[in-house]
C-alpha atoms as a PDB file:
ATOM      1  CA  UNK A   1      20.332   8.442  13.718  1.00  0.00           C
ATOM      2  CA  UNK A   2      19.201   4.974  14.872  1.00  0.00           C
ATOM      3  CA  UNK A   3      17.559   3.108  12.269  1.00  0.00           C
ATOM      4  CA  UNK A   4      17.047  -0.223  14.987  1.00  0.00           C
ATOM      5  CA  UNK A   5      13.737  -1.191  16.599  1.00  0.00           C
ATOM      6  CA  UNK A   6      12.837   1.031  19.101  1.00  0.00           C
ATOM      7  CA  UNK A   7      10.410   0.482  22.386  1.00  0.00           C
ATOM      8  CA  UNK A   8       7.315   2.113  22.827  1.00  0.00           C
ATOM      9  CA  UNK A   9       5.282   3.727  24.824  1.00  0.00           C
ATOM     10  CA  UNK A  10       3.687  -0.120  25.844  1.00  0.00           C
ATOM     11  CA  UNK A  11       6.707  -1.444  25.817  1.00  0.00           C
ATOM     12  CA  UNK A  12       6.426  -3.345  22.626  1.00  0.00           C
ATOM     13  CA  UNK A  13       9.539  -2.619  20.148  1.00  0.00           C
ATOM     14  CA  UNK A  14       8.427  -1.506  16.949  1.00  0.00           C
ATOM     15  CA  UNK A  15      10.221  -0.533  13.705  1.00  0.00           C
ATOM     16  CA  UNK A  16      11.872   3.498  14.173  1.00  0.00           C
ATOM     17  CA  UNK A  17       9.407   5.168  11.674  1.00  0.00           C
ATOM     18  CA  UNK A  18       6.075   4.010  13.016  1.00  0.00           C
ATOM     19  CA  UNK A  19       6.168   7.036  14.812  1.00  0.00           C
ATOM     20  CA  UNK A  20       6.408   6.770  18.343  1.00  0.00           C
ATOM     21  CA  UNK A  21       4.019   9.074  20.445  1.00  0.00           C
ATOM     22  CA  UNK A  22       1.668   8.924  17.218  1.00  0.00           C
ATOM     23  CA  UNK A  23      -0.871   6.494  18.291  1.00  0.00           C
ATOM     24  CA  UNK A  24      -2.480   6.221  14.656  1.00  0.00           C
ATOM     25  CA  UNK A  25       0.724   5.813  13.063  1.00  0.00           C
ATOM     26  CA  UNK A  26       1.227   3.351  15.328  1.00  0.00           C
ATOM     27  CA  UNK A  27      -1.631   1.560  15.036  1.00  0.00           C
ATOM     28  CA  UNK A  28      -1.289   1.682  11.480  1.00  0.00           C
ATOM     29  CA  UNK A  29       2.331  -0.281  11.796  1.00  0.00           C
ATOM     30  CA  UNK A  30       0.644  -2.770  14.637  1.00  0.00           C
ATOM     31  CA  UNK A  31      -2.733  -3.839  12.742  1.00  0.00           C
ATOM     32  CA  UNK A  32      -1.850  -2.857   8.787  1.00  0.00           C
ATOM     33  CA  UNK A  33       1.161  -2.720   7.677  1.00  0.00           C
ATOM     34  CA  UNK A  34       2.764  -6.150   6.491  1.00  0.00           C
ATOM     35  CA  UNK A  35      -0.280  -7.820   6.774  1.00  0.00           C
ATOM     36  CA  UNK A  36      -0.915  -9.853   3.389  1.00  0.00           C
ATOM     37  CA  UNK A  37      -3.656  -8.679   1.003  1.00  0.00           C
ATOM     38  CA  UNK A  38      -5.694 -10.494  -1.502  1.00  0.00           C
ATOM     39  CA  UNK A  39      -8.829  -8.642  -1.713  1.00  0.00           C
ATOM     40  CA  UNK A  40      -9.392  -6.358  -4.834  1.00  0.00           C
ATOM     41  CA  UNK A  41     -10.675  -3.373  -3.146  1.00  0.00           C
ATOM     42  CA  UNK A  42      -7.996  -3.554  -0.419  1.00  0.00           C
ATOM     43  CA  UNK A  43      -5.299  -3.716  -3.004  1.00  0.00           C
ATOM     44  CA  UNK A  44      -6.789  -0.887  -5.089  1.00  0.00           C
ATOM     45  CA  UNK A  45      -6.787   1.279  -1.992  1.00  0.00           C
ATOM     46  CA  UNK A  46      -3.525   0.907  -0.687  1.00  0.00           C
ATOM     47  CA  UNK A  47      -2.418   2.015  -4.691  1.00  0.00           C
ATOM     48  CA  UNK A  48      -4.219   4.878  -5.018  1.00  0.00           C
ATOM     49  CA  UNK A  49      -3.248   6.087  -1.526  1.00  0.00           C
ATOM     50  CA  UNK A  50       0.832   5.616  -1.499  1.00  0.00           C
ATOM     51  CA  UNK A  51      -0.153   7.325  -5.584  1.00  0.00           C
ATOM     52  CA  UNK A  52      -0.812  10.329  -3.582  1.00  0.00           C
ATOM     53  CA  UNK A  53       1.562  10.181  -0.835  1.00  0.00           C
ATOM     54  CA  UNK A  54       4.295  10.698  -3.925  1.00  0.00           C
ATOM     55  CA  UNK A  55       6.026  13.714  -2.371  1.00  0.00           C
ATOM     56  CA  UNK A  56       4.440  13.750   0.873  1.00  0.00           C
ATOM     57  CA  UNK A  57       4.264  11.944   4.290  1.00  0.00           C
ATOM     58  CA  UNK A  58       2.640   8.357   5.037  1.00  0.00           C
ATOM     59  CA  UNK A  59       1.054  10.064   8.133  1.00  0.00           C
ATOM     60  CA  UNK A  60      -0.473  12.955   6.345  1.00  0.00           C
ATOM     61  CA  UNK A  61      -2.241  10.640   4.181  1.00  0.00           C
ATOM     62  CA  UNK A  62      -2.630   8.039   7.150  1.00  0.00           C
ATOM     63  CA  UNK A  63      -5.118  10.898   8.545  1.00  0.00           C
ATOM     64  CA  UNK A  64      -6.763  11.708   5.807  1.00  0.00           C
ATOM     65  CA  UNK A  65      -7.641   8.102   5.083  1.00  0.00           C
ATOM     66  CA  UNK A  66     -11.049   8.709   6.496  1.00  0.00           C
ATOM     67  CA  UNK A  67     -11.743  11.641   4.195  1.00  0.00           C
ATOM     68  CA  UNK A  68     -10.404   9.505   0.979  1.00  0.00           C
ATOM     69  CA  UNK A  69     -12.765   6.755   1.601  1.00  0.00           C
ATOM     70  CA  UNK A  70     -15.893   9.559   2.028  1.00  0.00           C
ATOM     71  CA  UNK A  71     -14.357  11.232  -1.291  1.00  0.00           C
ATOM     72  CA  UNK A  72     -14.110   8.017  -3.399  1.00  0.00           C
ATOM     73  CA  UNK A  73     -17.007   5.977  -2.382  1.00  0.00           C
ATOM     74  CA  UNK A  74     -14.716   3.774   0.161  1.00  0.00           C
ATOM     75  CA  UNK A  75     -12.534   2.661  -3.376  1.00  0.00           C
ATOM     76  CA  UNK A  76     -15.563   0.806  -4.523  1.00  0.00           C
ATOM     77  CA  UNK A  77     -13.759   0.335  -8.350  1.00  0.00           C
ATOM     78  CA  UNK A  78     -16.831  -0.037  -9.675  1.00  0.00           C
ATOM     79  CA  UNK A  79     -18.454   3.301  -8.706  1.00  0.00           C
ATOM     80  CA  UNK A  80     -14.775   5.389  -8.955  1.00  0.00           C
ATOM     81  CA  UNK A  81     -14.572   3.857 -12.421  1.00  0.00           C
ATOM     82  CA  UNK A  82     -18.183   5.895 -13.509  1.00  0.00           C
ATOM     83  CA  UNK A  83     -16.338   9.066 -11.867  1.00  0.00           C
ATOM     84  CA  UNK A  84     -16.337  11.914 -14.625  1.00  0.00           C
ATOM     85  CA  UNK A  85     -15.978  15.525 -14.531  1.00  0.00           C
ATOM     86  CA  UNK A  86     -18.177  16.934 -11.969  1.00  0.00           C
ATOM     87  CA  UNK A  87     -16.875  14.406  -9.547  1.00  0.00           C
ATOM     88  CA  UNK A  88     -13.272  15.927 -10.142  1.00  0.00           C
ATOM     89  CA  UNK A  89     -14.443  18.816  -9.494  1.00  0.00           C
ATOM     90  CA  UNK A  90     -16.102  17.747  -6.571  1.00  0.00           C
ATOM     91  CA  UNK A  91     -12.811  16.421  -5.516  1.00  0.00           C
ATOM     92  CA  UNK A  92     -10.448  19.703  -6.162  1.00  0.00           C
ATOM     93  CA  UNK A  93     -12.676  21.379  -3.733  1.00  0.00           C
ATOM     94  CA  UNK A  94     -12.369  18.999  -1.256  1.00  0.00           C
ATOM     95  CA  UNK A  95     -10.065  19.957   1.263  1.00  0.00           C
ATOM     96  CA  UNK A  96     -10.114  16.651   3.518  1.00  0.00           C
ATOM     97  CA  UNK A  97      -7.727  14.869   0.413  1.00  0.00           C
ATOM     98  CA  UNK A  98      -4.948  16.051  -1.002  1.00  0.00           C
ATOM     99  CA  UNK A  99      -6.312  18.476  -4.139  1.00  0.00           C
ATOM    100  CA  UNK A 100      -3.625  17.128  -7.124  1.00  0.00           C
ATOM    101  CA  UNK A 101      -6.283  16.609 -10.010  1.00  0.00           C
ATOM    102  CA  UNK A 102      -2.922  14.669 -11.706  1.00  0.00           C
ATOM    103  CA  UNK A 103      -3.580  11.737  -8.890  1.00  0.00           C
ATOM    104  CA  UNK A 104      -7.436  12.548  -8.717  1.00  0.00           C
ATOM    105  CA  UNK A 105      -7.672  11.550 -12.231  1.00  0.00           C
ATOM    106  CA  UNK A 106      -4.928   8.953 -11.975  1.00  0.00           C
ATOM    107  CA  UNK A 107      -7.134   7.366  -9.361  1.00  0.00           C
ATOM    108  CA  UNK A 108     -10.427   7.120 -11.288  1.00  0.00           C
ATOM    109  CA  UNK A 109      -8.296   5.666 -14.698  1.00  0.00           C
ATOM    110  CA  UNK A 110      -6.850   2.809 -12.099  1.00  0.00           C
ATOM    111  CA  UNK A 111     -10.172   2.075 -11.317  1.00  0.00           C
ATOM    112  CA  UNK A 112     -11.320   1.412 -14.833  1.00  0.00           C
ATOM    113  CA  UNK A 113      -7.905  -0.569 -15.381  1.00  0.00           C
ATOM    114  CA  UNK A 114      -8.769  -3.107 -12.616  1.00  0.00           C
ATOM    115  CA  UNK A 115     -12.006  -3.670 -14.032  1.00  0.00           C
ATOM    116  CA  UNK A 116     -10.458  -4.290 -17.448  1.00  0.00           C
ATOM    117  CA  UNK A 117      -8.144  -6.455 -15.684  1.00  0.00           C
ATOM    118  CA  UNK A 118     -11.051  -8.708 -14.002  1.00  0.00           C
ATOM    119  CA  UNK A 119     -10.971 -10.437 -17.691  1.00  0.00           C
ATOM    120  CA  UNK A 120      -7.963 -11.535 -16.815  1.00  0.00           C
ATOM    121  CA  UNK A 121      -7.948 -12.685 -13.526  1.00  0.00           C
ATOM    122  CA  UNK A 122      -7.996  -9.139 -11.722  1.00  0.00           C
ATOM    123  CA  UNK A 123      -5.322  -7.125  -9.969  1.00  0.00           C
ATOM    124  CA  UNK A 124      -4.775  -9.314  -6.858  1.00  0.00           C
ATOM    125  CA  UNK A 125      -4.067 -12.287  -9.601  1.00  0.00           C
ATOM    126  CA  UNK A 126      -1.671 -10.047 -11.570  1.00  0.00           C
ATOM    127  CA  UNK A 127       0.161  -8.411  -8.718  1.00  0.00           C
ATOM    128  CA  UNK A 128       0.601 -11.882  -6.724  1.00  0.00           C
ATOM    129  CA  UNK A 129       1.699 -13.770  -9.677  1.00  0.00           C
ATOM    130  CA  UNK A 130       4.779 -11.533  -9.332  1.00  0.00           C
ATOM    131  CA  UNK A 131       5.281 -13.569  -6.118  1.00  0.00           C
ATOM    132  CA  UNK A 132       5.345 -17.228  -7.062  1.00  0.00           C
ATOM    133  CA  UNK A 133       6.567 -18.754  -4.074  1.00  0.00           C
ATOM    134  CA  UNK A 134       5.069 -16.679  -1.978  1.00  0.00           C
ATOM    135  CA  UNK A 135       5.386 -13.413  -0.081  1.00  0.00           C
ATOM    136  CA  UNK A 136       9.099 -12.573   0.412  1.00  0.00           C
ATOM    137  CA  UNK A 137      10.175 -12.993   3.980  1.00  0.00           C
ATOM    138  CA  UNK A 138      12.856 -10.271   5.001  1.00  0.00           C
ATOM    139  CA  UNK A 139      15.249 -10.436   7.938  1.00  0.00           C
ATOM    140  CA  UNK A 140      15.897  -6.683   8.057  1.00  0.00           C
ATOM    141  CA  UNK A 141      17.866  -5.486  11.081  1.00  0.00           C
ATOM    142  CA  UNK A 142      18.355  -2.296  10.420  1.00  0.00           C
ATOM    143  CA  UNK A 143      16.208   0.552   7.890  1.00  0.00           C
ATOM    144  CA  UNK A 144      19.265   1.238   6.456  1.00  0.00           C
ATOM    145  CA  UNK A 145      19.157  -2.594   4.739  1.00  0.00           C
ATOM    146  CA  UNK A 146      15.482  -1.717   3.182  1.00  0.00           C
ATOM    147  CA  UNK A 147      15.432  -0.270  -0.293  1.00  0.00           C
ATOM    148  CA  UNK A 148      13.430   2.153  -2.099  1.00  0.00           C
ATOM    149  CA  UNK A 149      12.706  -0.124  -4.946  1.00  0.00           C
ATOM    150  CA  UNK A 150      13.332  -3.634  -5.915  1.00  0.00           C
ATOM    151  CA  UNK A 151      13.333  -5.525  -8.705  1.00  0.00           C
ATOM    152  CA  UNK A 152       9.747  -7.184  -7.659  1.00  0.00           C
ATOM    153  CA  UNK A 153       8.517  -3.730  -7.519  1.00  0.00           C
ATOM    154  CA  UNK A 154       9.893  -2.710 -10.988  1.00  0.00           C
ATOM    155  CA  UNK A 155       8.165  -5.528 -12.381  1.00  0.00           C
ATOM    156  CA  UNK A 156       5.048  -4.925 -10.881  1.00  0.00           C
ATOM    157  CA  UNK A 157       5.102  -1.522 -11.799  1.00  0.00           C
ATOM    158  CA  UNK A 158       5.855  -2.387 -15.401  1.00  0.00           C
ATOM    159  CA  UNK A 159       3.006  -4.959 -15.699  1.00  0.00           C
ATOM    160  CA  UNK A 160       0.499  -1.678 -14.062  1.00  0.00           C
ATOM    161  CA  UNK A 161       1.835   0.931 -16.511  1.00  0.00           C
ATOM    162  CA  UNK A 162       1.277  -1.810 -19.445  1.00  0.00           C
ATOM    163  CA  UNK A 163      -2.408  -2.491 -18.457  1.00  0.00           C
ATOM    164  CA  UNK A 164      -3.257   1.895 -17.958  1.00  0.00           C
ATOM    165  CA  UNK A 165      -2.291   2.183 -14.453  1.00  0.00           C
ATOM    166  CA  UNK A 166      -0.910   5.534 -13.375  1.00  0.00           C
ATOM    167  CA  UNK A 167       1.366   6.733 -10.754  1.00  0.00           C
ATOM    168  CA  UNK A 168       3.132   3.643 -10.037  1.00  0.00           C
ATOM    169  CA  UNK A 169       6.339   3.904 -10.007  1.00  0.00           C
ATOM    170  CA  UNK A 170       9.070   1.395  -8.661  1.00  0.00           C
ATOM    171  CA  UNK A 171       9.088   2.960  -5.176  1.00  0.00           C
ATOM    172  CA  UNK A 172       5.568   3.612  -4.814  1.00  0.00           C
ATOM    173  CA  UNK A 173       4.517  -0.062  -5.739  1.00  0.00           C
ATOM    174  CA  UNK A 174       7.056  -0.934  -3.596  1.00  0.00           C
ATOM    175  CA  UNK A 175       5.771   0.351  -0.617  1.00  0.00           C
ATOM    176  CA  UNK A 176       2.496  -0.765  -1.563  1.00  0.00           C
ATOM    177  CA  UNK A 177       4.206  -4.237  -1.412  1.00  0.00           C
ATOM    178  CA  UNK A 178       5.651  -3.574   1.716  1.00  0.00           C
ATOM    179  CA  UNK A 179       2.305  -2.541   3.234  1.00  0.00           C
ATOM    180  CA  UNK A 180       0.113  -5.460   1.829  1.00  0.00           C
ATOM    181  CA  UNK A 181       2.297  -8.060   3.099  1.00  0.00           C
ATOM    182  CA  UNK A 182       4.008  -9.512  -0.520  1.00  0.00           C
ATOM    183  CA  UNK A 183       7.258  -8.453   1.699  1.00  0.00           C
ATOM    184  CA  UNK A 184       8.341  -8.357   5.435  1.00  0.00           C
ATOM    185  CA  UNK A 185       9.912  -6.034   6.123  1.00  0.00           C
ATOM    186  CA  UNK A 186       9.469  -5.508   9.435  1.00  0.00           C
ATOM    187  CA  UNK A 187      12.837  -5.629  11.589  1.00  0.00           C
ATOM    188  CA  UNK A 188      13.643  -8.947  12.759  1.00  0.00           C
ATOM    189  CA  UNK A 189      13.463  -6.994  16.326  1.00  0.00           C
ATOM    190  CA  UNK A 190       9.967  -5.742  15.771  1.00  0.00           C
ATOM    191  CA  UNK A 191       7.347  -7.092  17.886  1.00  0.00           C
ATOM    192  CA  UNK A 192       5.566  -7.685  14.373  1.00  0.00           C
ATOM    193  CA  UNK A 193       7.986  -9.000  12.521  1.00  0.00           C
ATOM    194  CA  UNK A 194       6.945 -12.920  13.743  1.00  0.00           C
ATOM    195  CA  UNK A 195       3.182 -12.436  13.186  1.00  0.00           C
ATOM    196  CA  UNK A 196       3.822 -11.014   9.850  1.00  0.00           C
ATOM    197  CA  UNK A 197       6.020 -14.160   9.162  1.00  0.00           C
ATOM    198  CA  UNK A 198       3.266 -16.364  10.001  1.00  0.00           C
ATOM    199  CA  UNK A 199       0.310 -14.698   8.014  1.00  0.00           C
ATOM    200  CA  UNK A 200       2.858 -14.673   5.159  1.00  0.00           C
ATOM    201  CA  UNK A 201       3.341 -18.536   6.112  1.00  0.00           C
ATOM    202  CA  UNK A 202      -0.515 -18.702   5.817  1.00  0.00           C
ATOM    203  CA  UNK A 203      -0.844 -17.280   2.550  1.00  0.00           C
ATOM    204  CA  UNK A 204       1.608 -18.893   0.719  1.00  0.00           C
ATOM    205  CA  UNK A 205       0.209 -22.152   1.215  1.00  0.00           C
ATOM    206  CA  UNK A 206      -3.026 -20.994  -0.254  1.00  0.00           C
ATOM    207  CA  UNK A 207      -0.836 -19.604  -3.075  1.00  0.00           C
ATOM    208  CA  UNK A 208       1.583 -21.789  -3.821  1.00  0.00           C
END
């Protein structure tokens, strides 16, 4: 299997699993992914979302994404937070999401936990201060160099689990990582590995 950069349709190169022919996963890789967060409601998103890909493809959530936002008031924490009961209810019937009432409720306990965690600065503060240099700037080559979990992501995942956070686990905070931009891991052979390195350049100078 080739785990290198591969061209695309437009002749860009892009990493192998952004799924070429699949013009929304591809998008998703070109626009998204890598691309440093700081906002609260972004960050909460991308967490409950790789919660529920656990045992399932990025790109089956990818195209749901439309029908999560609808379901869970576009990850407003504030309004997901006040979710009770009927609304899981609501949610187990509603076939546009994935139907696990384990990450349904696992969604609407994160969302209390990052308002409990506004006291304290607020989820971007505590997952960035992981970070304090900056995001981590990869020089991957191949997909066979890019691990499942790292010791950032344990520790993030630690520091969730000890504030009421559930269904973050090392490798799904990890790819959460990956997709926010705290990493690059873009190969160095990906049209989007240098624009990734420079919004990463961006932020750390606000951070650091």
């Amino acid at each position: 299997m080739n785990t290198a950069a591969a061209p695309a349709d437009d002749e860009r190169r892009r990493c192998p699993w952004a799924g070429i022919g699949d013009t929304e996963y591809a998008r998703y890789h070109d626009e998204e992914w890598g691309v440093p967060l700081l906002a609260e409601r972004d960050l909460f998103e991308k967490l409950v979302l790789e919660g529920f890909q656990a045992g399932l493809s990025w790109l089956t959530i990818l195209r749901k994404r439309p029908a999560f936002r609808a379901a869970f008031a576009n990850f407003d924490i504030p309004t997901v937070a006040q979710f009770g009961e009927p609304d899981i209810d609501r949610l187990m019937t509603d076939h546009g999401i994935v139907r696990h009432r384990g990450k349904i409720e696992a969604a609407i306990s994160n969302a209390r936990a990052c308002l409990a965690l506004r006291e304290t600065g607020g989820l971007p503060a505590l997952i960035w201060s992981h970070f304090p240099d900056g995001p981590l700037r990869h020089r991957r080559t191949s997909t066979s160099e890019i691990p499942s979990a790292t010791t950032h992501s344990k520790a993030v995942s630690k520091a969730l689990k000890a504030r009421g956070f559930r269904f973050v686990g090392p490798t799904t905070v990890y790819a959460c990582l990956q997709s926010a931009g705290m990493v690059n891991d873009h190969l160095v052979t990906c049209h989007r590995h240098g624009p990734c390195d420079q919004l990463q350049e961006d932020v750390r100078a606000r951070l650091v």
